[in-house]
Protein backbone atom coordinates (compact mmCIF):
# COMPACT_ATOMS: atom_id res chain seq x y z
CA UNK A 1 -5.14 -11.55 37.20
CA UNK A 2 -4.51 -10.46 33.70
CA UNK A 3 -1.82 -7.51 33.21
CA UNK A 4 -3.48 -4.70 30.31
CA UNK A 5 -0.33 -4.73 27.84
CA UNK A 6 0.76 -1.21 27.03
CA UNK A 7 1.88 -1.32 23.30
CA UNK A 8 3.79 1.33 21.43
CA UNK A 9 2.26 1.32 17.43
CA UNK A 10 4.94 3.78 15.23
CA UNK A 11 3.23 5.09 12.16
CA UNK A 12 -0.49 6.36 11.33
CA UNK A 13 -0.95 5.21 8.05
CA UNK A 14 -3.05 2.09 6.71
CA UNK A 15 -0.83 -0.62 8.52
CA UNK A 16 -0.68 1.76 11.79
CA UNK A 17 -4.18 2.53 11.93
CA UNK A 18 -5.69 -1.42 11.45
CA UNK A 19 -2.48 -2.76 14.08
CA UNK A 20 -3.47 0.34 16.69
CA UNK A 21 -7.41 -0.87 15.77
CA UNK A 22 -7.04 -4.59 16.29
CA UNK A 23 -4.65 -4.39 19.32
CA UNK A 24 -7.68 -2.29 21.42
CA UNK A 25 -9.56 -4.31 20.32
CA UNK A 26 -8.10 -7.36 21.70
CA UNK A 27 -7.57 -5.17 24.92
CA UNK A 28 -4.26 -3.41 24.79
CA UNK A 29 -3.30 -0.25 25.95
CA UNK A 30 -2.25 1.49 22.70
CA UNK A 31 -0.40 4.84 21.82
CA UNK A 32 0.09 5.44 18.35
CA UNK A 33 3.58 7.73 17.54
CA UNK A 34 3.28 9.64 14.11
CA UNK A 35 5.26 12.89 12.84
CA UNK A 36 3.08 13.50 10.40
CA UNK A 37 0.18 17.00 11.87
CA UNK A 38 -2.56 14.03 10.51
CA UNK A 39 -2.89 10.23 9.77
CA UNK A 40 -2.18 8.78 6.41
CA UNK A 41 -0.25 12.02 5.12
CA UNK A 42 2.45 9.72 3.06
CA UNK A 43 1.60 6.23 1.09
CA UNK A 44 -1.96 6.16 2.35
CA UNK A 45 -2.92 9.67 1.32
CA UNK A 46 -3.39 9.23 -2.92
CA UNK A 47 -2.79 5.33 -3.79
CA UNK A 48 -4.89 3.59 -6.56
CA UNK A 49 -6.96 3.38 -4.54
CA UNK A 50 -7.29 -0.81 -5.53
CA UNK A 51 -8.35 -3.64 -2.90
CA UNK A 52 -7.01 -6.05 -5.47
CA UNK A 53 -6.63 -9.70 -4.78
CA UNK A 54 -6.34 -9.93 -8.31
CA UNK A 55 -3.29 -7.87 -8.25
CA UNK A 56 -1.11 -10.15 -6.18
CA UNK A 57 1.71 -11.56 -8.35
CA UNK A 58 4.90 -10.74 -6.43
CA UNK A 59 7.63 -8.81 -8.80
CA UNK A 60 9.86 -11.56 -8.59
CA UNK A 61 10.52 -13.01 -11.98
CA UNK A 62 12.93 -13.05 -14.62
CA UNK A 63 10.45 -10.90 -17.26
CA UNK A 64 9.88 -8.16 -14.96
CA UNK A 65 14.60 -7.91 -15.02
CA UNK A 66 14.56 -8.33 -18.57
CA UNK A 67 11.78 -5.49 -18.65
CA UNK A 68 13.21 -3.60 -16.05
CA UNK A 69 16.50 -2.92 -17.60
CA UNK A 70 14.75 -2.28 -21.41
CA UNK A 71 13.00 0.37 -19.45
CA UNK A 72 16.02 2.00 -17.56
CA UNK A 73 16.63 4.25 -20.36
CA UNK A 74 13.14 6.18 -20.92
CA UNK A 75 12.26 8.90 -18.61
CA UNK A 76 8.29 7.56 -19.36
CA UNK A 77 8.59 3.89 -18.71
CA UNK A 78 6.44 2.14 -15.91
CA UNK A 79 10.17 1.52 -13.74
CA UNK A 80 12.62 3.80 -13.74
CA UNK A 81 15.99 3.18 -12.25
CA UNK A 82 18.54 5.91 -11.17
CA UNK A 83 22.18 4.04 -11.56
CA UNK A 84 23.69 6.40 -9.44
CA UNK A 85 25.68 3.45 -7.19
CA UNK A 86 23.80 2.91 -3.96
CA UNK A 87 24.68 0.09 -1.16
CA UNK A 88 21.17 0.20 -0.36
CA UNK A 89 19.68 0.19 -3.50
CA UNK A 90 22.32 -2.44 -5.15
CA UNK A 91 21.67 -4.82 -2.34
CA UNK A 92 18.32 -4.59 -2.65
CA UNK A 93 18.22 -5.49 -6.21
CA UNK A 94 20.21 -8.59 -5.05
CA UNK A 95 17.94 -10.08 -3.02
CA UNK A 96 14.91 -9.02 -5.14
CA UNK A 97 16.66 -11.46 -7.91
CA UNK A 98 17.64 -14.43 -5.13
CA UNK A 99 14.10 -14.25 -4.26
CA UNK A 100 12.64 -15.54 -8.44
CA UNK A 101 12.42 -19.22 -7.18
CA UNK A 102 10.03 -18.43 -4.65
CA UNK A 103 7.91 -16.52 -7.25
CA UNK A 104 4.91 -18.82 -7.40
CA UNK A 105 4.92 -19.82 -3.84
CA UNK A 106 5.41 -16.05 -2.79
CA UNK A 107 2.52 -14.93 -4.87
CA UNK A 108 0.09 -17.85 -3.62
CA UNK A 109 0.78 -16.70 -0.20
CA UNK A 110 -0.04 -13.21 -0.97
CA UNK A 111 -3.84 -13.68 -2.54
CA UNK A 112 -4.49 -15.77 0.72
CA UNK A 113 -3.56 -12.72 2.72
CA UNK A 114 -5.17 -10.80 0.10
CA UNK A 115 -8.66 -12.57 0.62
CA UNK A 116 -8.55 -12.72 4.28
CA UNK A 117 -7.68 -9.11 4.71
CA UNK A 118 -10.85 -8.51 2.57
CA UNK A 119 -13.08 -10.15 5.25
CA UNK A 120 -11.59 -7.93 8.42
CA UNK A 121 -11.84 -4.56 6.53
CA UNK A 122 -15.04 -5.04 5.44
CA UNK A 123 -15.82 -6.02 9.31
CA UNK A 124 -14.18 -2.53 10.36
CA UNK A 125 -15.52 0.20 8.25
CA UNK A 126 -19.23 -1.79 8.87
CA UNK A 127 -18.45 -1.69 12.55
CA UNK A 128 -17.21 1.83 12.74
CA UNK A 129 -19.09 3.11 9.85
CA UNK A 130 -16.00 3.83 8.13
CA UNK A 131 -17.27 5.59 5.12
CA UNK A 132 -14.70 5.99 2.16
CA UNK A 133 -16.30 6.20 -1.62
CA UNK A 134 -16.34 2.31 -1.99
CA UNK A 135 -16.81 1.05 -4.91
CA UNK A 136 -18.10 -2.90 -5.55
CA UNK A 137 -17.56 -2.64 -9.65
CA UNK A 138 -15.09 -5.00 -9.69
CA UNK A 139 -11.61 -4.67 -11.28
CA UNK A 140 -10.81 -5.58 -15.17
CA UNK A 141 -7.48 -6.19 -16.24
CA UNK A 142 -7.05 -5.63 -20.00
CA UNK A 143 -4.24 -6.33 -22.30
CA UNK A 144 -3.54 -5.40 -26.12
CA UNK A 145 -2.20 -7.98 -27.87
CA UNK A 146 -2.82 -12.09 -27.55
CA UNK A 147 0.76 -12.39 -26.04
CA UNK A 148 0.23 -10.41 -23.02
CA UNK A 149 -3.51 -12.08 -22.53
CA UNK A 150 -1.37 -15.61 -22.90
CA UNK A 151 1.16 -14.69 -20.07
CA UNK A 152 -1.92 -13.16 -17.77
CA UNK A 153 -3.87 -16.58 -18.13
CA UNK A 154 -0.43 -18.62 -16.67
CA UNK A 155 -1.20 -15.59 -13.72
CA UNK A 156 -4.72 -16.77 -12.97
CA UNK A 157 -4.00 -20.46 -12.60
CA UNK A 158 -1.18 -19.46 -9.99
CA UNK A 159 -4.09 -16.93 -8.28
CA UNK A 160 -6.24 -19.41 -8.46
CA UNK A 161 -4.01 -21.65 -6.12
CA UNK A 162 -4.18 -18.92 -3.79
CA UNK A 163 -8.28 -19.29 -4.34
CA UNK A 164 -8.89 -16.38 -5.96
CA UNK A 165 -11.07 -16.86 -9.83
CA UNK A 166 -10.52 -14.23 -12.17
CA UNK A 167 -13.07 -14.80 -15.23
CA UNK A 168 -11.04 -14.30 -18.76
CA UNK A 169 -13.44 -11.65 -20.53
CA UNK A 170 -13.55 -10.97 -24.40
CA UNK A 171 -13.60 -7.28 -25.98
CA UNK A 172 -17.65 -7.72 -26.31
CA UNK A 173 -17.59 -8.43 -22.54
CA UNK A 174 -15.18 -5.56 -21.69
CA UNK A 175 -17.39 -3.02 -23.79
CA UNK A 176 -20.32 -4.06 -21.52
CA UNK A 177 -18.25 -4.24 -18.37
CA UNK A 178 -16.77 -0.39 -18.96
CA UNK A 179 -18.57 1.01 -21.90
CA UNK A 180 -16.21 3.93 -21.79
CA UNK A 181 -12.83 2.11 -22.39
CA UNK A 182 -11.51 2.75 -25.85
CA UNK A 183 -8.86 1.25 -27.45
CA UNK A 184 -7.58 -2.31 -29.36
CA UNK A 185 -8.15 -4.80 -26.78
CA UNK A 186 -7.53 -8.72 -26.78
CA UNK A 187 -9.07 -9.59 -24.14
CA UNK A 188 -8.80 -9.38 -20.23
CA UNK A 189 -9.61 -10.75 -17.00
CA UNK A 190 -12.50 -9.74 -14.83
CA UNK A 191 -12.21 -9.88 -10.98
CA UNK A 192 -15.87 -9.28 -9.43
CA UNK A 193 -15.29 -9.39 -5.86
CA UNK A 194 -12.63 -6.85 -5.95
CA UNK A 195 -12.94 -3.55 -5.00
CA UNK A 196 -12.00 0.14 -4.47
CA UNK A 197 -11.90 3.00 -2.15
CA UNK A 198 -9.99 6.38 -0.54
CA UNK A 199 -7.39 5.19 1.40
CA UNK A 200 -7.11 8.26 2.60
CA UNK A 201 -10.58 8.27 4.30
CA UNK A 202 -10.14 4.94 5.57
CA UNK A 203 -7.68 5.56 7.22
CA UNK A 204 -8.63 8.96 8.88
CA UNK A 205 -11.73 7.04 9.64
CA UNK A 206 -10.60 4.08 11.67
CA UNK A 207 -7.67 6.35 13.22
CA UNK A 208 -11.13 8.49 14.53
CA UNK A 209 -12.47 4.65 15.64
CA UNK A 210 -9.06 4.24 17.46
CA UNK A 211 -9.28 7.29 19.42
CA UNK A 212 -13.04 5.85 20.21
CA UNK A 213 -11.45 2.65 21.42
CA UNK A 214 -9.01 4.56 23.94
CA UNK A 215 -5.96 4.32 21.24
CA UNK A 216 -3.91 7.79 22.46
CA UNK A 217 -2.84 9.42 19.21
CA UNK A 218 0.18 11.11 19.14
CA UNK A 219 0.43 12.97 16.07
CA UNK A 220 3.08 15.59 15.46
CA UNK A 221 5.40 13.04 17.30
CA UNK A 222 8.78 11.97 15.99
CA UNK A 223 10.55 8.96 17.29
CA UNK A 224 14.07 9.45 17.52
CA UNK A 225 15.38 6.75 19.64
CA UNK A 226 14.71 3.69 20.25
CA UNK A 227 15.99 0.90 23.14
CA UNK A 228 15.24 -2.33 24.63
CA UNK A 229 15.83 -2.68 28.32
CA UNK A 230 14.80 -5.29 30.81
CA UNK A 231 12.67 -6.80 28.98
CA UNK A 232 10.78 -3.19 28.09
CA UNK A 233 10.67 -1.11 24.94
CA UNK A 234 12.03 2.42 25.73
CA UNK A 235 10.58 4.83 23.29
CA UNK A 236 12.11 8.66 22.65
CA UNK A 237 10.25 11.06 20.68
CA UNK A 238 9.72 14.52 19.97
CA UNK A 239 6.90 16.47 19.55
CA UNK A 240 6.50 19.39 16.61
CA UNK A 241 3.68 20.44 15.10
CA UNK A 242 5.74 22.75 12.62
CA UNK A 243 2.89 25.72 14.20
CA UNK A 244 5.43 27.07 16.32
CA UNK A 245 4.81 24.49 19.49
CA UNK A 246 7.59 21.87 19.98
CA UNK A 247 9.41 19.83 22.76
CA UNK A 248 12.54 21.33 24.07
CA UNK A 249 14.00 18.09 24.61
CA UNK A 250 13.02 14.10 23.79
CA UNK A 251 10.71 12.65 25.57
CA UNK A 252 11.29 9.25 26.92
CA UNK A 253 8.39 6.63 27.50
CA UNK A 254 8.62 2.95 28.52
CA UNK A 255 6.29 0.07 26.47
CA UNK A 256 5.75 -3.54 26.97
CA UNK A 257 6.09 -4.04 23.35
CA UNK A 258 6.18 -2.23 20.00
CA UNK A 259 4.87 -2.45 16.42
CA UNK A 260 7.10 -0.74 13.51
CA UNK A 261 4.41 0.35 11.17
CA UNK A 262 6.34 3.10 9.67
CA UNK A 263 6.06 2.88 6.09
CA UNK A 264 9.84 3.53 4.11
CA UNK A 265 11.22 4.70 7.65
CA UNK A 266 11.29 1.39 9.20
CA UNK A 267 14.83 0.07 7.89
CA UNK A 268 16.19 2.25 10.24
CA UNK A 269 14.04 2.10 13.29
CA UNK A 270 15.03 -1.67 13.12
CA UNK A 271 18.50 -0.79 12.82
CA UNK A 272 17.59 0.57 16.53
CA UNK A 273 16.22 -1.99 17.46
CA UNK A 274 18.66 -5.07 16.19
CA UNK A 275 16.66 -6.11 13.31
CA UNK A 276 17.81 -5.65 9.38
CA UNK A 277 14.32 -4.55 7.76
CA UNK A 278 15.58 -4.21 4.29
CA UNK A 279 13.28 -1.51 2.81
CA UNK A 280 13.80 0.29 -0.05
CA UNK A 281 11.58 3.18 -0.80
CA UNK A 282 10.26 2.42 -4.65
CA UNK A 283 8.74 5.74 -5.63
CA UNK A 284 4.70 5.70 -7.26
CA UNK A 285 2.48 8.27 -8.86
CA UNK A 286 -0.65 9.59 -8.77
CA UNK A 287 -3.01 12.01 -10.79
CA UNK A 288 -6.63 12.68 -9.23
CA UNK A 289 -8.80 14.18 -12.69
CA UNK A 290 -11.51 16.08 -10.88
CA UNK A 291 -14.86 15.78 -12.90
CA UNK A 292 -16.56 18.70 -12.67
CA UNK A 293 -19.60 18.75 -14.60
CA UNK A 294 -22.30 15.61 -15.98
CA UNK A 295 -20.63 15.21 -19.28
CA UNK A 296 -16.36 14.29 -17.44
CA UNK A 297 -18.38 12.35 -14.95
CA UNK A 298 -20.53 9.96 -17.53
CA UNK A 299 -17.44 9.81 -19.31
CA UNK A 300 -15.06 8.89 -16.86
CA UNK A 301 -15.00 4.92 -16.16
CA UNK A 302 -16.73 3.15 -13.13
CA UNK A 303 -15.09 0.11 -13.52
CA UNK A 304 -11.65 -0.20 -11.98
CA UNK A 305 -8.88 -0.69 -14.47
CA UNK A 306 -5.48 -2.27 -14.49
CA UNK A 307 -3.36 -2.09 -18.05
CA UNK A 308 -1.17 -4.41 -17.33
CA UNK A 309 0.99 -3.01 -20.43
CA UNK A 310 1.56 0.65 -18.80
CA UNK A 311 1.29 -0.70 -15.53
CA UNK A 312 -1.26 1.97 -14.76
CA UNK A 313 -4.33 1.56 -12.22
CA UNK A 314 -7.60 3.35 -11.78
CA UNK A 315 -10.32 3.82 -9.60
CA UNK A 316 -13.54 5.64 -9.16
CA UNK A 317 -13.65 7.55 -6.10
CA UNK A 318 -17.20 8.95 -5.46
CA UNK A 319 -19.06 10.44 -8.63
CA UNK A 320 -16.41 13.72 -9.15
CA UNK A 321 -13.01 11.95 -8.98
CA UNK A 322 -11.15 9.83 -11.01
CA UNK A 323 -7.52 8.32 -9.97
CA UNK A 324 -4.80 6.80 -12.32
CA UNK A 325 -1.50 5.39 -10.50
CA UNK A 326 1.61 3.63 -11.18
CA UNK A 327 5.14 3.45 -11.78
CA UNK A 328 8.09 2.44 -9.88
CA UNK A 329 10.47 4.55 -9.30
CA UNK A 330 13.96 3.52 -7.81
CA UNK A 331 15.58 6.86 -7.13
CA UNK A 332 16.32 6.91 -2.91
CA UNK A 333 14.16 9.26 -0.65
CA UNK A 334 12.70 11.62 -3.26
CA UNK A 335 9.30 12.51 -3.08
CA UNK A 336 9.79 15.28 -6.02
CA UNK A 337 7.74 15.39 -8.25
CA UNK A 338 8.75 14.93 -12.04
CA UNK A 339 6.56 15.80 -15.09
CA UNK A 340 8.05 13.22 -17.38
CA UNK A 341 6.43 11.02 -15.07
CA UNK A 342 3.39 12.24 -14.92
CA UNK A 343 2.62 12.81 -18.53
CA UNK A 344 1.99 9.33 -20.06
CA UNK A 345 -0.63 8.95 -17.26
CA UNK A 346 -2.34 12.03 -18.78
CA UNK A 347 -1.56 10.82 -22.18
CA UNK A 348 -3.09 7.47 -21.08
CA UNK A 349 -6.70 9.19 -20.38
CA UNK A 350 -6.90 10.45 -23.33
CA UNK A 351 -6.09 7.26 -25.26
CA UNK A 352 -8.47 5.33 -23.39
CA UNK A 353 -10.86 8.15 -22.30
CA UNK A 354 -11.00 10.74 -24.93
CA UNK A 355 -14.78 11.94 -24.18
CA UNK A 356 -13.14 12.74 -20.51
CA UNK A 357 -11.55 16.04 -19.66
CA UNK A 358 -7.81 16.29 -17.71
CA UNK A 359 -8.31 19.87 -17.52
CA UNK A 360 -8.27 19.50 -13.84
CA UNK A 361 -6.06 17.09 -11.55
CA UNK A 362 -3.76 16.89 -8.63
CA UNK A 363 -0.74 14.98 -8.52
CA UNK A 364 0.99 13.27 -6.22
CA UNK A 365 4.13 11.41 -5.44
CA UNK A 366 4.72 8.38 -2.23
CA UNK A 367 7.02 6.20 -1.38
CA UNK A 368 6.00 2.51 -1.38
CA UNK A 369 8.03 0.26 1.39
CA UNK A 370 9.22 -2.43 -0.64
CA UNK A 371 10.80 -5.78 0.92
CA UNK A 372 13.12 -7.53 -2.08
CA UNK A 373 10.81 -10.69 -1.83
CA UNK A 374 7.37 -8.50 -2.29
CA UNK A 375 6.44 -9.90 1.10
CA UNK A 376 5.82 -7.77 4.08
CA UNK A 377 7.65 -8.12 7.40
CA UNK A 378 4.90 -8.93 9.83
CA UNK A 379 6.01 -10.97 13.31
CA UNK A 380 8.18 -10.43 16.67
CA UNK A 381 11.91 -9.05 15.79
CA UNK A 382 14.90 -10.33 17.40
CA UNK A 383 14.51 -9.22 21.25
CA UNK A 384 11.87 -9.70 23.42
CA UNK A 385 8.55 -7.06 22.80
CA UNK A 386 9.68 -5.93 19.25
CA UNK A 387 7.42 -6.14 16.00
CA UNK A 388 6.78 -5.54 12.66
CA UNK A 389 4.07 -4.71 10.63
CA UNK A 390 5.71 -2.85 7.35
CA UNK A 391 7.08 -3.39 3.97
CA UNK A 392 3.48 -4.31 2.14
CA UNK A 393 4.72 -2.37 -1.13
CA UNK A 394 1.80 -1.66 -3.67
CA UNK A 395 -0.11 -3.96 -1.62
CA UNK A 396 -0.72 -2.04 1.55
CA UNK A 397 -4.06 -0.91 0.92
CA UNK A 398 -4.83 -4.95 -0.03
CA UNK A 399 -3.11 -6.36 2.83
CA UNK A 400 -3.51 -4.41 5.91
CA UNK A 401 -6.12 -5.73 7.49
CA UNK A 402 -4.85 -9.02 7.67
CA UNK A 403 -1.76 -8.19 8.48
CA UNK A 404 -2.81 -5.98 11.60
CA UNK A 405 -4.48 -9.49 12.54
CA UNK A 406 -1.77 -11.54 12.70
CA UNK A 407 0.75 -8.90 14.30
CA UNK A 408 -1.95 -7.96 16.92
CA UNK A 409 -2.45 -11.88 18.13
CA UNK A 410 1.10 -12.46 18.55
CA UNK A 411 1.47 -9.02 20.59
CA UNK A 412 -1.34 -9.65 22.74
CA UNK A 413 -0.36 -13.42 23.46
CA UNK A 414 3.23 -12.47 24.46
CA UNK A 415 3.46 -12.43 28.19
CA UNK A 416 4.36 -9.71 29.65
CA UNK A 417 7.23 -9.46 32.09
């Protein structure tokens, strides 16, 4: 007789909501633990909004240092490092550098994950009807000069090992692919079978498919504590919805097994739980440009853009919004934010989209939960019933679904004792 495995899932963003998904799926008994009043509140409420398999070169190289520490010094450039001395941050950067030699094999391994999680997310939203402003335009990355082109074809034959084909595109091609782009332009790559979408709406979709599936949802739900006894996962939370009803005291729960999906606050759940998770919390942006009339709408791209220059990306999200995001940020838990930040992304719309209006836009500011080899931590932990499903980066929207796939098999093949 087969034993229903109850399974603990912290975190309700886009890794929390696929794991929760796929594990009732496959039969488990699943509560989901978030603090947050809704799902996807933090890095999966305003990302690019980019499925991009074409987008998955790891960091790891000597370039991106050299650029890195040219860029330290300007308050606009695409990273931006506080050098305020941080343990964390220092050690970090450490391993981000020991991990260069595995750059090619690194990135390889993330388009395969890339291309497979394509496949299950595709399956979900058609299964549950998961509606959220998709976009099949494909995504175009373009470049300036014949230098950056050169280093971006060396990129596709490495994504191409991975089996991904990005087709190199000329400025004739580009004006046909995105009529609106304007600008000196080499050339660029063109990626057809990628594509875009509200992560947002995902993700507050499929957490609504979870709940259908049995998945308990316990949202305004903090863990505090967390223990491993006999075998068992012993989980203590606390519930506040910051409306005036709270939990005198924590509550404490017992689980077969758990699944850390909890974004930036996962280094120290693992702490907890005997595992070193070494996240560090790399800061993006975001500015949605409401169109609000025919003529910012037609003049707005459909296309999804990367530069590869400003490090910018964009995507179409239904026919009245219009989403630029980048940067990386390495300045600890801050989610301020800073108008120096926020202005060359402005300034970049009207470069490349003059005919388009930035009268109106909301900005935003996440925290992306960055492993130093751009790889995500997905597998069992050090004692029995613990695991991890956290750490994707910039590539969380790309990579969930197969991630969730590969943490959810090993959960639901562990035996329970």
């Amino acid at each position: 007789m087969s034993t229903v495995k109850k399974v603990a899932v912290i975190g309700a963003g886009i890794t929390g909501v696929t794991t929760a998904y796929r594990l009732a799926k496959k039969g488990a008994d699943v509560t989901i633990f978030e603090s947050n009043s809704y799902p996807a509140m933090e890095t999966s409420y305003a990302n690019g909004g980019q499925l991009s398999a074409s987008n998955a070169e790891v960091w790891n190289s000597a370039s991106t240092v050299v650029k890195g520490v040219g860029w330290m010094f300007s308050a606009g450039a695409p990273l931006l490092m506080n050098p305020k001395p941080s343990w964390h941050k220092y050690s970090w950067l450490a391993e981000f550098v020991a991990a260069i030699p595995n750059y090619e094999k690194n990135t390889v391994q993330t388009v395969k994950w890339a291309l497979d999680a394509r496949e299950h997310l595709v399956s979900m939203a058609k299964e549950e009807d998961v509606r959220f402003d998709r976009e099949e335009t494909g995504i175009l990355h373009f470049y300036e000069t014949k230098k950056q082109f050169a280093v971006a074809e060396k990129v596709s034959a490495l994504l191409k090992k991975g089996g991904l084909e990005r087709q190199p595109v000329t400025p004739e091609e580009i004006r046909k692919i995105e009529p609106n782009l304007k600008g000196d332009i080499y050339g660029g790559f063109f990626t057809k079978s990628d594509f875009t979408g509200d992560i947002h709406k995902f993700s507050s979709g499929l957490a609504s498919a979870c709940k259908r599936c049995g998945v308990e949802m316990r949202m305004s739900t903090s863990v505090e504590k967390l223990r491993t006894a006999n075998g068992k996962i012993e989980i203590f939370s606390r519930f506040d919805d910051n409306r005036g009803s709270s939990s005198p005291g924590l509550a404490k729960e017992v689980f077969d097994s758990v699944v850390v999906c909890a974004g930036v606050h996962s280094r120290n759940l693992a702490t907890m739980l005997g595992d070193r998770i070494n996240i560090y919390p790399v800061k993006g942006y975001s500015i949605t440009v409401n169109l609000e009339d025919e003529d910012n709408q037609n003049a707005a791209p459909r296309t999804s853009l990367l530069d590869d220059n400003a490090k910018l990306v964009t995507s179409r999200l239904g026919p009245t919004r219009f989403r630029v995001a980048g940067t990386a940020e390495f300045n600890g838990y801050s989610k301020d934010i800073v108008w120096k930040r926020i202005e060359p992304m402005l300034k970049w719309c009207h470069r490349h989209f003059p005919g388009m209006s930035t009268e109106s836009f909301i900005s935003w500011a996440g925290l992306r939960p960055m492993m130093p080899n751009m790889l995500p931590k997905v597998g069992a932990g050090n004692r029995p019933g613990v695991f991890y499903n956290t750490g994707h980066g910039h590539l969380g929207w790309t990579l969930s679904a197969a991630t969730a796939e590969i943490v959810s098999e090993l959960v639901t093949s562990e035996v329970v004792t």
